[in-house]
Every structure is written in C-alpha cells, then in structure tokens.
Protein backbone atom coordinates (compact mmCIF):
# COMPACT_ATOMS: atom_id res chain seq x y z
CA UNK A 1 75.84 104.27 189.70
CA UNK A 2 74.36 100.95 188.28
CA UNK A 3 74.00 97.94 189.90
CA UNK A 4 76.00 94.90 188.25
CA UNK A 5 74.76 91.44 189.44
CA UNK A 6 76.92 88.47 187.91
CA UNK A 7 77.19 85.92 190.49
CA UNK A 8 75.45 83.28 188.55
CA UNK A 9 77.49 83.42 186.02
CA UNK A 10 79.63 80.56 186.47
CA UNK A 11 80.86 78.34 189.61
CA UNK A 12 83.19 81.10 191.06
CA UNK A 13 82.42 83.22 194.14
CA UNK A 14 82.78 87.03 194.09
CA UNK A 15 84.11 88.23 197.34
CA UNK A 16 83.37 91.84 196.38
CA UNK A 17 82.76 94.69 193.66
CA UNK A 18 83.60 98.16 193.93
CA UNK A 19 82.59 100.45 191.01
CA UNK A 20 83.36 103.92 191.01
CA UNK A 21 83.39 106.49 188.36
CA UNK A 22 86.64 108.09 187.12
CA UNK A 23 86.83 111.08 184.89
CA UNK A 24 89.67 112.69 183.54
CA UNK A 25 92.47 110.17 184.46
CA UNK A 26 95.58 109.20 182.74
CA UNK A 27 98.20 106.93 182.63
CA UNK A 28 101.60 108.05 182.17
CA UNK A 29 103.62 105.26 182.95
CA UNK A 30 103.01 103.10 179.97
CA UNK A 31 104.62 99.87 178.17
CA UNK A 32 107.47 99.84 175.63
CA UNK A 33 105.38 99.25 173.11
CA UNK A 34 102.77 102.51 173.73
CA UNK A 35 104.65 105.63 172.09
CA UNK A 36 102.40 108.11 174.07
CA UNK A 37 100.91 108.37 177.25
CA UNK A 38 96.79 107.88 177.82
CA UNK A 39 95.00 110.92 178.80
CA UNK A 40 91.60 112.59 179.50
CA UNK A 41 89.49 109.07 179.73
CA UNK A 42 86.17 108.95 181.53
CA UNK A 43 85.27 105.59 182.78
CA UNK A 44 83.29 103.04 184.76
CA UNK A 45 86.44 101.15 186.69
CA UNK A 46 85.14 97.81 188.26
CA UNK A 47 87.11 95.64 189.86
CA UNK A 48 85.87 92.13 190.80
CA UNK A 49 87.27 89.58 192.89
CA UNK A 50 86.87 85.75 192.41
CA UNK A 51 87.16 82.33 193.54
CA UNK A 52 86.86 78.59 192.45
CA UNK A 53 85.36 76.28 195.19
CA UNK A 54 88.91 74.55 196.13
CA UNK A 55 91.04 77.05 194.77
CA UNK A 56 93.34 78.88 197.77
CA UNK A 57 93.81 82.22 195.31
CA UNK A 58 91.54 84.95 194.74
CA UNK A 59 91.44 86.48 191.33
CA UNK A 60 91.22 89.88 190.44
CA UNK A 61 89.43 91.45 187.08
CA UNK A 62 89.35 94.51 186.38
CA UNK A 63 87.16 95.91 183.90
CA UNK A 64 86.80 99.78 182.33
CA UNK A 65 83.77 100.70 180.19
CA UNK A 66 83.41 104.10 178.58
CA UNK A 67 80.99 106.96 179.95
CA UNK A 68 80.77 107.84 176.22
CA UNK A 69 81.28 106.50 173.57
CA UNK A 70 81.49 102.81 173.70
CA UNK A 71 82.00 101.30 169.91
CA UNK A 72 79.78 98.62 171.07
CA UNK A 73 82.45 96.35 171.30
CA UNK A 74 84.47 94.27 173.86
CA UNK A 75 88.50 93.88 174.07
CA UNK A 76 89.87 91.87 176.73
CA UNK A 77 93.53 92.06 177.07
CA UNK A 78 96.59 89.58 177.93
CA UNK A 79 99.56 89.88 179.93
CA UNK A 80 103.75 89.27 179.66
CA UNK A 81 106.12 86.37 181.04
CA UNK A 82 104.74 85.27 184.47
CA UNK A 83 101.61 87.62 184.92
CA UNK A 84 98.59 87.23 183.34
CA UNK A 85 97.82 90.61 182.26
CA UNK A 86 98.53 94.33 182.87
CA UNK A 87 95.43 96.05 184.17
CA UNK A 88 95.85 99.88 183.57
CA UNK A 89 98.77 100.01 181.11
CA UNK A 90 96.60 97.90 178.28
CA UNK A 91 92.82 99.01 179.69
CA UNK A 92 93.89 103.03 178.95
CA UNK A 93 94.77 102.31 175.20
CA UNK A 94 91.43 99.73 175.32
CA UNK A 95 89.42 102.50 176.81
CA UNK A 96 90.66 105.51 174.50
CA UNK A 97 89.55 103.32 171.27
CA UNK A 98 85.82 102.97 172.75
CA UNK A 99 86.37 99.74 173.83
CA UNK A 100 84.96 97.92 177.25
CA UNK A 101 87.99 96.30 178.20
CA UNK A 102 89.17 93.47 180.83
CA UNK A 103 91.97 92.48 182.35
CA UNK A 104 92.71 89.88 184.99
CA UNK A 105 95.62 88.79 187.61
CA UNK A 106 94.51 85.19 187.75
CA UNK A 107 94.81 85.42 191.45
CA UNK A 108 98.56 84.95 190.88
CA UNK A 109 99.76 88.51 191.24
CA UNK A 110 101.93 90.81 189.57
CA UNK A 111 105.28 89.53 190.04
CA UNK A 112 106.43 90.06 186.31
CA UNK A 113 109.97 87.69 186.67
CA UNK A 114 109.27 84.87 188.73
CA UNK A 115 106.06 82.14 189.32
CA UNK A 116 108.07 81.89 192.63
CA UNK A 117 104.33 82.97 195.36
CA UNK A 118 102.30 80.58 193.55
CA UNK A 119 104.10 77.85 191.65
CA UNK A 120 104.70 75.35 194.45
CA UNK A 121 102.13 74.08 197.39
CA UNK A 122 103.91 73.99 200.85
CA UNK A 123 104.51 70.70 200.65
CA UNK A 124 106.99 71.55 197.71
CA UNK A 125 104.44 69.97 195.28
CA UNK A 126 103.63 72.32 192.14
CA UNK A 127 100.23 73.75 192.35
CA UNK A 128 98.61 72.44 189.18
CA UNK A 129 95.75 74.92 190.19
CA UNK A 130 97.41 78.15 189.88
CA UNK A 131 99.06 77.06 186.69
CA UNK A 132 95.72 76.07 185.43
CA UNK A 133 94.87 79.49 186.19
CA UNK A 134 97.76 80.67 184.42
CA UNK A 135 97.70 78.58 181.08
CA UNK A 136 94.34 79.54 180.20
CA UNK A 137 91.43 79.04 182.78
CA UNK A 138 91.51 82.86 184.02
CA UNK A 139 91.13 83.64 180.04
CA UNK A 140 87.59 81.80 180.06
CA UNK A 141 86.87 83.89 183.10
CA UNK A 142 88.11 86.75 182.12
CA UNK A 143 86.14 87.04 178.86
CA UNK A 144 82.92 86.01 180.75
CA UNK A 145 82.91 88.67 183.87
CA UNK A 146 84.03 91.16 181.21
CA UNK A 147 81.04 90.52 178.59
CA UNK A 148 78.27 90.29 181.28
CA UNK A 149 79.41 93.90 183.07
CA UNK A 150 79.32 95.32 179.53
CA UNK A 151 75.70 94.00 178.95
CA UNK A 152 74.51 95.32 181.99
CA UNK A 153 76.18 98.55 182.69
CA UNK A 154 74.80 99.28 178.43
CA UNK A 155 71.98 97.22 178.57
CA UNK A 156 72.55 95.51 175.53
CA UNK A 157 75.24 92.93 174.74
CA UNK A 158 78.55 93.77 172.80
CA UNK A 159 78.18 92.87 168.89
CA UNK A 160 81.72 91.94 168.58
CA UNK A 161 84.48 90.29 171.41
CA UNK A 162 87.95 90.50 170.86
CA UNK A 163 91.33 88.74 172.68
CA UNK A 164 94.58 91.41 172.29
CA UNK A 165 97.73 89.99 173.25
CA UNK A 166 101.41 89.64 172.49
CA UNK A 167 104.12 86.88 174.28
CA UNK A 168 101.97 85.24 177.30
CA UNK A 169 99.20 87.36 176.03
CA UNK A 170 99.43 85.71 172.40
CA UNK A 171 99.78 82.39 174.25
CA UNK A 172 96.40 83.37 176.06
CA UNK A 173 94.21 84.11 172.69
CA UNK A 174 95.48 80.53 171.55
CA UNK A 175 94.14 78.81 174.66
CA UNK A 176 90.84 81.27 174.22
CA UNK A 177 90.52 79.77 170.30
CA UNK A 178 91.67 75.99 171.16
CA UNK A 179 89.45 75.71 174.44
CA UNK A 180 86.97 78.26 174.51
CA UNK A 181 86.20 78.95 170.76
CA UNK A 182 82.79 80.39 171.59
CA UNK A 183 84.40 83.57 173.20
CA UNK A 184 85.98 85.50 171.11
CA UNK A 185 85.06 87.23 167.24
CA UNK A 186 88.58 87.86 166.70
CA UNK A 187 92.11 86.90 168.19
CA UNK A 188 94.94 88.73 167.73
CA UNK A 189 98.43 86.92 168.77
CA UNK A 190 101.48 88.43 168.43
CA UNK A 191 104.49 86.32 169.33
CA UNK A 192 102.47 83.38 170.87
CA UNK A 193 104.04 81.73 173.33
CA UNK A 194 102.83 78.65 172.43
CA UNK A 195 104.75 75.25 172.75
CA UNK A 196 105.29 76.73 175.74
CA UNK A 197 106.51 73.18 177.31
CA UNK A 198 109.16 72.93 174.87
CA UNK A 199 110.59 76.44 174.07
CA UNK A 200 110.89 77.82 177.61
CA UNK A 201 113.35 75.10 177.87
CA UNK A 202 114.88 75.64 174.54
CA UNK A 203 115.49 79.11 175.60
CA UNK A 204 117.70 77.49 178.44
CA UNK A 205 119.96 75.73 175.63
CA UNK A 206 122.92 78.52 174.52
CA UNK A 207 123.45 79.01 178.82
CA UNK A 208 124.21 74.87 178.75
CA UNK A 209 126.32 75.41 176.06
CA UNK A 210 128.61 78.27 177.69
CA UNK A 211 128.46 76.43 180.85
CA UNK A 212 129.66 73.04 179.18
CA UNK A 213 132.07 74.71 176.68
CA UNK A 214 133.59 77.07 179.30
CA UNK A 215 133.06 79.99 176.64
CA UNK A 216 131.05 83.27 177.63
CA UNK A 217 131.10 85.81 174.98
CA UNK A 218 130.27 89.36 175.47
CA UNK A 219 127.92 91.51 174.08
CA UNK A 220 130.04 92.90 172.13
CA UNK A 221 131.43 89.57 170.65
CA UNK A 222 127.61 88.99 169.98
CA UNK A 223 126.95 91.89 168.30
CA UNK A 224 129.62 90.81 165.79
CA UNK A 225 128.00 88.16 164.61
CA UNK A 226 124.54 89.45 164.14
CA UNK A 227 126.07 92.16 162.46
CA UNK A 228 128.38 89.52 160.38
CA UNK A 229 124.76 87.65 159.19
CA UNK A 230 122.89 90.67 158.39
CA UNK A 231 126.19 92.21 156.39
CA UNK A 232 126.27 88.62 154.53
CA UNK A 233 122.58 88.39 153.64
CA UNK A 234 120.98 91.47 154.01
CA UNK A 235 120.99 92.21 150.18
CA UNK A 236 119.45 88.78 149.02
CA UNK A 237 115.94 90.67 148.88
CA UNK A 238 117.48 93.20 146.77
CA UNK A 239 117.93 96.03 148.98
CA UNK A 240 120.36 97.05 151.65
CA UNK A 241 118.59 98.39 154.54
CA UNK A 242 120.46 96.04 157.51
CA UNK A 243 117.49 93.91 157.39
CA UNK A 244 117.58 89.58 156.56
CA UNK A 245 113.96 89.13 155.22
CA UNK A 246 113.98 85.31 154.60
CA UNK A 247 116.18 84.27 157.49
CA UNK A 248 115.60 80.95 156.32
CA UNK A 249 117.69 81.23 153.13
CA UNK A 250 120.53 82.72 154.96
CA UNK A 251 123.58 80.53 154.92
CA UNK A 252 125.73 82.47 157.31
CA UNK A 253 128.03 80.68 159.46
CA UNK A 254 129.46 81.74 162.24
CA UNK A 255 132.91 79.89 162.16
CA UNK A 256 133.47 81.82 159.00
CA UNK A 257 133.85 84.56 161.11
CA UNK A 258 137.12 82.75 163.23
CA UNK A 259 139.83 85.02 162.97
CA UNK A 260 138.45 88.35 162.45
CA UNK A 261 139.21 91.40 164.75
CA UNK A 262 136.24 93.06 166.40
CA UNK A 263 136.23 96.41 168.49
CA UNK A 264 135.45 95.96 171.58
CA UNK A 265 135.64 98.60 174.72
CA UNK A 266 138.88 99.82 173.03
CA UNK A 267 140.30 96.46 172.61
CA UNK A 268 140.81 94.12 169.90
CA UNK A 269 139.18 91.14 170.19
CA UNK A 270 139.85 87.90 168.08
CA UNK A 271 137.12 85.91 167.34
CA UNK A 272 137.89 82.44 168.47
CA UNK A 273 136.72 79.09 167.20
CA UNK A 274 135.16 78.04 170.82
CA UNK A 275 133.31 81.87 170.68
CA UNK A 276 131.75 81.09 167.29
CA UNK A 277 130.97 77.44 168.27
CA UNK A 278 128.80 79.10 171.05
CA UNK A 279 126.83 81.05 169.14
CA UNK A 280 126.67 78.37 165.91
CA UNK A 281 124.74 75.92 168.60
CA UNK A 282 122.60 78.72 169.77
CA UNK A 283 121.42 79.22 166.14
CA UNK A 284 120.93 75.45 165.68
CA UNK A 285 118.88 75.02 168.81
CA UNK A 286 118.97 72.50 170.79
CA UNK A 287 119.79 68.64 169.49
CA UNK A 288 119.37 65.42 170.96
CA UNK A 289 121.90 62.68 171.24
CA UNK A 290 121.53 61.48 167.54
CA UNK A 291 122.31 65.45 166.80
CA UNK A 292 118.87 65.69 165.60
CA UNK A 293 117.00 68.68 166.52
CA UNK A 294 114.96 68.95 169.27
CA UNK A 295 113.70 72.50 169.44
CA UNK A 296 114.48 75.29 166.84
CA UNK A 297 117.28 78.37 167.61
CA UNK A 298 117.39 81.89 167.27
CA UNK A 299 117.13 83.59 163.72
CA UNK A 300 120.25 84.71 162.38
CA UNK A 301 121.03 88.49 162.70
CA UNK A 302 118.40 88.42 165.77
CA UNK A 303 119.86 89.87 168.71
CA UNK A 304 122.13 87.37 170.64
CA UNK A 305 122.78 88.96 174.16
CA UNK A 306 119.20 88.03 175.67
CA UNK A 307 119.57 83.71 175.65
CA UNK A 308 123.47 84.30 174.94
CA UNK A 309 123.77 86.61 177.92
CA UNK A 310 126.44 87.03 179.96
CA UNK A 311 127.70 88.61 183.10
CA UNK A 312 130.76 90.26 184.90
CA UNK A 313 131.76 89.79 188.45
CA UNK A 314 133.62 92.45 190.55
CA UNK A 315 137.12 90.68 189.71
CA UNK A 316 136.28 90.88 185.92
CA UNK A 317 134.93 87.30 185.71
CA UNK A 318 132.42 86.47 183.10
CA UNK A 319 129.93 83.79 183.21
CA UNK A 320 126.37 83.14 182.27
CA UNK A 321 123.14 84.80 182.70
CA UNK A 322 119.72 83.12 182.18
CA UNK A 323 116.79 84.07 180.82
CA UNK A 324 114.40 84.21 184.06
CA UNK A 325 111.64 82.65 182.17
CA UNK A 326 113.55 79.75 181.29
CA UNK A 327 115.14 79.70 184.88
CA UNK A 328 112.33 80.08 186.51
CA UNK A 329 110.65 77.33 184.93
CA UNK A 330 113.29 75.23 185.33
CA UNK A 331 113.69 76.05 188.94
CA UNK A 332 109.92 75.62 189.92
CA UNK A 333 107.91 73.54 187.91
CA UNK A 334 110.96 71.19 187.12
CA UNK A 335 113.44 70.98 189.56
CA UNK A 336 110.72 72.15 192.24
CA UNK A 337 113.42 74.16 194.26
CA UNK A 338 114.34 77.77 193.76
CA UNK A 339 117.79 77.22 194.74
CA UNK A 340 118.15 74.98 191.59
CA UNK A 341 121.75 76.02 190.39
CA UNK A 342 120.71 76.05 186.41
CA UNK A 343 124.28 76.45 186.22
CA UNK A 344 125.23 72.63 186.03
CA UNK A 345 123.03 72.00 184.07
CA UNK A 346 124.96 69.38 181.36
CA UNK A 347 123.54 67.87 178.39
CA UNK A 348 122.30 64.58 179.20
CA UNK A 349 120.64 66.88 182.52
CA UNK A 350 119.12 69.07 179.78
CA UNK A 351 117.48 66.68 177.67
CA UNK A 352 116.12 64.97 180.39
CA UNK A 353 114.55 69.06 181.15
CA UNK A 354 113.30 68.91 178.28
CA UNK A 355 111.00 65.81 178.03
CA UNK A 356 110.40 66.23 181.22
CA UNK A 357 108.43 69.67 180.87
CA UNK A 358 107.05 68.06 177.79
CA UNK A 359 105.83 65.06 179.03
CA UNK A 360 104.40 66.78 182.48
CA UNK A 361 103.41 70.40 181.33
CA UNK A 362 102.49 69.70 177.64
CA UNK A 363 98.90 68.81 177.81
CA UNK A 364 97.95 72.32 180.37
CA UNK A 365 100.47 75.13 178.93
CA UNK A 366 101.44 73.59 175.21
CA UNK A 367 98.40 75.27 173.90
CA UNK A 368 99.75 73.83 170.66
CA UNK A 369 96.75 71.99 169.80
CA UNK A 370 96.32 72.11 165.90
CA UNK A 371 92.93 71.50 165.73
CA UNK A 372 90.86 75.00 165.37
CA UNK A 373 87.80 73.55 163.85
CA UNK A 374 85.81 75.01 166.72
CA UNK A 375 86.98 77.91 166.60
CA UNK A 376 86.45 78.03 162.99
CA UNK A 377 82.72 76.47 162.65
CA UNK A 378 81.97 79.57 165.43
CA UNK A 379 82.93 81.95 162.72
CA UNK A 380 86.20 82.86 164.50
CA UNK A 381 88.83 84.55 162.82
CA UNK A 382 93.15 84.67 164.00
CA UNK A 383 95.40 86.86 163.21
CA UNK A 384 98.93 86.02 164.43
CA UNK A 385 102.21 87.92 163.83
CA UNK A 386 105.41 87.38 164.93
CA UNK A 387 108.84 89.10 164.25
CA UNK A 388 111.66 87.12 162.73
CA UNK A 389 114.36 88.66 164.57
CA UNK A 390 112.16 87.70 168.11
CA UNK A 391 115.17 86.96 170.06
CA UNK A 392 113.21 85.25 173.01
CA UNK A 393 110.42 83.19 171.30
CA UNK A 394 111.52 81.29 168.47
CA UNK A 395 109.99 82.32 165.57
CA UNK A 396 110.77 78.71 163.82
CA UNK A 397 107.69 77.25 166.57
CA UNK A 398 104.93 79.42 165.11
CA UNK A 399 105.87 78.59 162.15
CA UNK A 400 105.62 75.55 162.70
CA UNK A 401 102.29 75.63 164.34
CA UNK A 402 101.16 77.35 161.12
CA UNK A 403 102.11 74.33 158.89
CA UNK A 404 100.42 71.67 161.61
CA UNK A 405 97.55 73.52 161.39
CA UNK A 406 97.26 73.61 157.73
CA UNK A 407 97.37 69.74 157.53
CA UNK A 408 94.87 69.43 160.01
CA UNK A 409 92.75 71.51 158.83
CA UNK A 410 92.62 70.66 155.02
CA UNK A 411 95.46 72.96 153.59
CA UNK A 412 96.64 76.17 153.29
CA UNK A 413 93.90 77.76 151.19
CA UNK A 414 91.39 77.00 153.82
CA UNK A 415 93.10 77.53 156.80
CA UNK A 416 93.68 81.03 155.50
CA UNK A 417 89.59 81.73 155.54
CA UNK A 418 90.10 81.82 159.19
CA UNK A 419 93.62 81.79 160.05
CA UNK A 420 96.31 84.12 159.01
CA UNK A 421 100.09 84.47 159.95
CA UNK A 422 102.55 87.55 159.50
CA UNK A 423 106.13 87.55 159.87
CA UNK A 424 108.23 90.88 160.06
CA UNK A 425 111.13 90.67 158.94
CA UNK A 426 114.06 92.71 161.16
CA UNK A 427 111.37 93.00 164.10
CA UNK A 428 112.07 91.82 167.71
CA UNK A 429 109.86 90.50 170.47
CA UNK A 430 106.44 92.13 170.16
CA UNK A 431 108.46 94.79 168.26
CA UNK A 432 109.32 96.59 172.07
CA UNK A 433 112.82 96.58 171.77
CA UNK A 434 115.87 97.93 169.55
CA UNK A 435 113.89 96.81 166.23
CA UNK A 436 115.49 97.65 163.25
CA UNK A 437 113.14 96.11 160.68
CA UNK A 438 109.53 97.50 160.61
CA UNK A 439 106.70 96.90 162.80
CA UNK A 440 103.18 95.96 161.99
CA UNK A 441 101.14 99.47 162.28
CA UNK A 442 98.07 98.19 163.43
CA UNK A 443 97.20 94.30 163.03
CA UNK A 444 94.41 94.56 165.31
CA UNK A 445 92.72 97.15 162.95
CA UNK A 446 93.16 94.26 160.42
CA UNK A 447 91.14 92.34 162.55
CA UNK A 448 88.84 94.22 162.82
CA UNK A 449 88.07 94.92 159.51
CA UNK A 450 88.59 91.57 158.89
CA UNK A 451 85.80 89.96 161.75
CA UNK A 452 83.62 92.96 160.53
CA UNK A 453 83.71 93.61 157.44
CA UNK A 454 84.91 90.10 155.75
CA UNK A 455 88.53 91.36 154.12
CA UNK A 456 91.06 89.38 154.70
CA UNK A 457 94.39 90.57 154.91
CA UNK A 458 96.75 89.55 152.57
CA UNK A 459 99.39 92.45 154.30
CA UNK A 460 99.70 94.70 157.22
CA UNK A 461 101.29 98.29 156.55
CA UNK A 462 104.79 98.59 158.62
CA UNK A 463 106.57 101.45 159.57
CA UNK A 464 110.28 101.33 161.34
CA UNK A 465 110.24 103.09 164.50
CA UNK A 466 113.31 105.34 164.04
CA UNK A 467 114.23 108.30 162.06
CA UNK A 468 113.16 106.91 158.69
CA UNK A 469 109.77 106.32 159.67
CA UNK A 470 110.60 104.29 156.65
CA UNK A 471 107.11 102.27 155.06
CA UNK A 472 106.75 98.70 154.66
CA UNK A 473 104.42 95.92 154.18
CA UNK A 474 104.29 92.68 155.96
CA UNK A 475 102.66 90.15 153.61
CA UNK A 476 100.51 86.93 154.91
CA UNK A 477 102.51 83.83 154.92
CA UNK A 478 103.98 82.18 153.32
CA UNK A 479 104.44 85.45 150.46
CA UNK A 480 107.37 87.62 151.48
CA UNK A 481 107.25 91.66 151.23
CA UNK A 482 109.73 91.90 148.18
CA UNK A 483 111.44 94.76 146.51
CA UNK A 484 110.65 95.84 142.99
CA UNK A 485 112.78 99.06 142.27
CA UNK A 486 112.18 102.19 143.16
CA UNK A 487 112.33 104.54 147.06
CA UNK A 488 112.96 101.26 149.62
CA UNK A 489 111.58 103.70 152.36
CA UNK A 490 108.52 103.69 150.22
CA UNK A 491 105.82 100.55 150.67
CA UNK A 492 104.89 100.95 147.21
CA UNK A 493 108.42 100.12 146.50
CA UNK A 494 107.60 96.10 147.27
CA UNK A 495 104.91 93.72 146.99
CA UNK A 496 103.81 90.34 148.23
CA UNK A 497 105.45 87.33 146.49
C-alpha cells in the first residue's frame, strides 16, 4: 500500500485517509441511466476527508484508481438535485473504462430531496458557506485531491482531466469551465442546470397557476395534451415516429383541444377551457406584470405531470404537488422556513420569488456567466447536450446560454472551436426516464476524441432505448437531424441541416 501525502495542496485540512485495496467488487444497485450493473473491478478506494479553516462541515472525496489498467486519464464525476455527487454508482462505470475517478459530498451529505441539514445556520440565517460548497467550490476541490492521488499512487501525472455530469452535475462542469478553467481538458454537461437562480423558481410557476386558477388536472388530462402536440406536429420533420424535433416551430395550442373527450380511468373526461388554460401558461412560462416573459416553459409534447403534478387525498381531493427542488428552494434559501406553505403562493408573491433568488443567489449558483475565454485560451473544450422534451430543466435556458455565449465570444463559428451544443429531440431529463425520442450513445466518447484527437463533432449517434433500438443522429446546434427518405429506424436515413 502506497503512501499518499496531499496536505499542502491547498488551505483545507484532512482529518483522515483510509486506503484500502478492493478486488473483485461490484455494484449492483445502479442509476437510471446505467443499463447494467458494474462487476469484477479491482481498485485503490481512498476516501479523504476535508475542511476549510471557518467552515463547520467536513467534506468527503472519494477517489478509485485502477490496479490495472489505468488509461492514463482522470474523470471526476458530478452529482443530482441537492447532492453533489454519487460516489459508487458513477466511480464503478469511471473505474471499468480505466479511468481514476473522484467524487465528492461537499460536506453536505447525501440527502438527494432536500438542502434542509445544511441550508440554514441556527440562527435561521442561510449558510452562504455550504452553498458555496454546493455551487461550485467542492468542484475546485474535488478535481485537485483527485489529480494529486492519481500522480502519486502512478507516479506520473494524468495526460488528460475530464468533468462528467448531467442536471447538478452539468451545472458543476459549468462552474469548473467559468471559475476554474485550468482544471479540466474536457467538460461534458448534459442538462446544465445553469441559471439556476432563475429556473428553480420557474419550475415553481404551473403549481401558482393551479393554486390561483383553482384547476388541478390529472395525469391523465396531461397526457392528453402532450399526446395532442406530438399528434399535431410530429410529422413536420417528415416522418411519423411520435417525436416533435423542432419544438420551436410547433404551433400547438392547447385551447384547441377544449371540448374533446379523453379516456381517463374508465371515464370520460371533457377537456375544459380552465384545464387547457393551465397547461397553455405552463408552456409559456412564467410572465411578469406587462405579460412579458420572465423565464421560459416546458417544450411542447414534453411530459407535463412532473411541474404540472398533482395529487389525491383520501376523500378524492386533488390539489398540487411541487417539484421538491423548486420547493425546497423556495422554502430555505427564500422564505428561510421549512414550513413555508408554497401553496399560497400568488402572483405578485411569485414574482417577488423570483427576483428575489435572482438578485440574492445569482452571482454564487447562476453559473451563467457567458464569458469562457479562460476556459478557451487553456485549450478547453465543452460539450453540452440537453434533451428537448427535459421536462424539469428548461431546455429554452441552455439555449439561451448558447446564443449569449456566441456574442460574447465573437460568433458562432468560433465559439464552436471550443464549445458545442446538442439537442435531442423526444429525449427527457438526462434521458433517465420514459424517453421516447433517442438518446445520445456516448457524448463523452465525443469528447474524448474531440480533446484528444482534435475532431469536432458535428453529431452524436442516438439510439432509442426501447424495442426499436431504432438509430439516430443528434446534430450540433443550431443544424437539426432531418429525414431524407428511406428506413427512419436507420441513421443513414437523416442528416444534419
């Protein structure tokens, strides 16, 4: 066993460092988005514990490096909603590939749903620390603890560094490119939540507007509709495979649908005006008193029932259901009282949310920050994807980040030397859920060869995850994967326009 000496790293204290050797292991329990469990790996597993001078947390990283066969490279990983990564359920996968691999708790825990043991100081006052830790400071460490064990345990440095992450873990590689650009070769973001001050609220906007219209649809009801869009559009890219590929140039309206008859539990249901007023706003997003926008809204023929949720009492009641990252937010960090009721929440309360976690949050958890020169002049290359039907984080905000990021940085042609964005048409959030449309195969091999090897990726092979195993190909914006005749399970059956 080697002996691993890093405590002049950086100004944090290690409490301790055990290291043992594990052969054989495997995970079984794995994430939604691993098809197969992770077997038969033989590693190094050390865990180190750390501390800022002031800080009342400890943090915990945890870092796995091959007993054969390490690429020579480094992958650190992110984490989901409130935690800041996953330890063993992204290190296997790392591990398996050849990777040395990190992961870190931020000395916040694992507490997946709520912020709730480390958002607020006793005295009730939010603990700008631990969110610090959160937004993107346990990133920085992360990356560093996880380097230096690599160079000493194989006595020579790795030749490339890469950031893997999807939702908070996309929102981590964006605060690794816009604040630590010197870390990482390659960054890989899937569904970034970025603008983090502004959507979380957002996502809070179709539970205002059930609570202030009175008007709770069901799932069913919501199904309708999505089903309504994709019937009404799904053919505008020439092919009918229950997929909207430019949601953008969808016109679908839900009042159009006021009237109709839907199935639901053996009943018939009529679609009423206030039902498809409901879900019209949650499309829109959220506007401010003028009625101009203030945040976009779901994608039509994007799953409904996740913001739009509902719930039944015992005595057949329905009302709404938030989000918890929304409420939570909301509950903590704005209101500063879990026992907020987000429930009366009005309008003029929301919009006063909203600038609120702007005006107070932007600057430490936006991670919005358009300017990547940095990142850039260190040779760093992004690779972002995000799926259209994403019925949590609104795809409309990346794109938007996209765009601002193109006029800072000179235009489109050279933001694309170092930047590139995919958007999947039909996919969900981080493609983990029911996705219908087809999901990037393997972006971070893009990467890869991109950092590596100097191709850029003009499109990502896609595959849907269901019978099918129908073939795809997700093309680098702004182009769109479109169909030109021929097998439409086939990928040679479209190309980028």
């Amino acid at each position: 066993m080697k002996s691993i000496i890093i405590s002049s790293l950086f100004s944090a204290a290690l409490a301790a460092m055990p290291m043992p050797h594990r052969t054989n292991c495997s995970h079984l329990t794995t994430p939604p988005f691993l098809l197969s469990p992770v077997q038969n790996l033989d590693i190094c597993d050390v865990t180190v514990f750390l501390t800022h001078s002031g800080a009342q947390n400890q943090a915990t990283v945890k870092v796995w490096l091959p007993l054969q066969d390490w690429n020579g490279r480094f992958q650190a990983n992110g984490g989901s909603a409130y935690v800041t990564g996953e330890f063993d359920l992204t290190l296997g996968p790392t591990v398996k590939d050849g990777y040395s691999a990190a992961s870190t708790d931020a000395g916040l825990g694992f507490n997946f749903t709520s912020p709730g043991s480390w958002a607020l100081n006793a005295d009730g006052s939010v603990n700008f620390d631990a969110l610090a830790d959160f937004s993107y400071r346990s990133v920085h460490d992360m990356a560093i603890v996880g380097k230096e064990l690599t160079r000493q345990f194989y006595g020579t440095r790795p030749e490339y560094s890469y950031w893997n992450g999807c939702s908070t873990g996309g929102r981590q590689g964006m605060a690794a490119a816009q604040r630590y650009p010197e870390l990482f070769d390659g960054i890989l973001a899937g569904a970034p939540a970025i603008n983090w001050a502004k959507y979380v609220v957002a996502e809070q906007w179709p539970q205002v507007v059930m609570h202030q219209d009175q008007t709770f649809p069901s799932t069913c009801e919501l199904n309708f509709f999505s089903d309504a869009a994709i019937k009404e559009c799904d053919e505008m890219d020439g092919v009918k495979d229950g997929i909207i590929t430019d949601p953008g140039k969808c016109s679908y309206d839900p009042l159009k649908s006021v009237g109709q008859v839907v199935q639901c539990n053996g009943q018939n249901i009529i679609i009423t005006n206030s039902t498809a007023t409901v879900v019209k706003k949650a499309l829109q997003g959220p506007l401010d008193h003028t009625g101009q926008p203030l945040w976009y809204g779901l994608n039509v023929g994007a799953s409904l029932d996740s913001l739009v949720n509902t719930t039944t009492d015992a005595n057949g009641t329905r009302t709404g259901y938030p989000f918890f990252v929304n409420d939570q937010w909301i509950k903590y960090f704005l209101a500063r009282d879990p026992d907020y009721n987000t429930e009366q929440i009005d309008y003029g309360t929301f919009f006063d949310l909203f600038w609120q976690s702007y005006t107070e949050y932007d600057g430490i958890i936006g991670i919005d920050d358009a300017d990547l020169s940095s990142f850039h002049h260190q040779g760093g290359k992004l690779l972002m994807w995000h799926g259209l039907s994403d019925q949590l984080i609104f795809p409309g905000g990346t794109i938007d980040y996209r765009e601002r990021v193109e006029h800072r940085m000179g235009g489109a042609k050279k933001t694309n030397d170092f930047f590139r964005l995919f958007l999947a048409p039909g996919v969900d959030h981080c493609g983990a859920g029911t996705t219908i449309g087809a999901t990037p195969d393997d972006p971070f091999k893009a990467l890869v060869n991109w950092v590596e090897h100097g191709e850029a990726p003009d499109l990502i092979s896609a595959t849907v995850n269901d019978a099918t195993k129908a073939e795809r190909i997700v093309c680098a914006y702004p182009q769109i994967a479109t169909y030109q005749g021929g097998d439409p399970k086939c990928a040679a059956s479209f190309r980028c326009v």
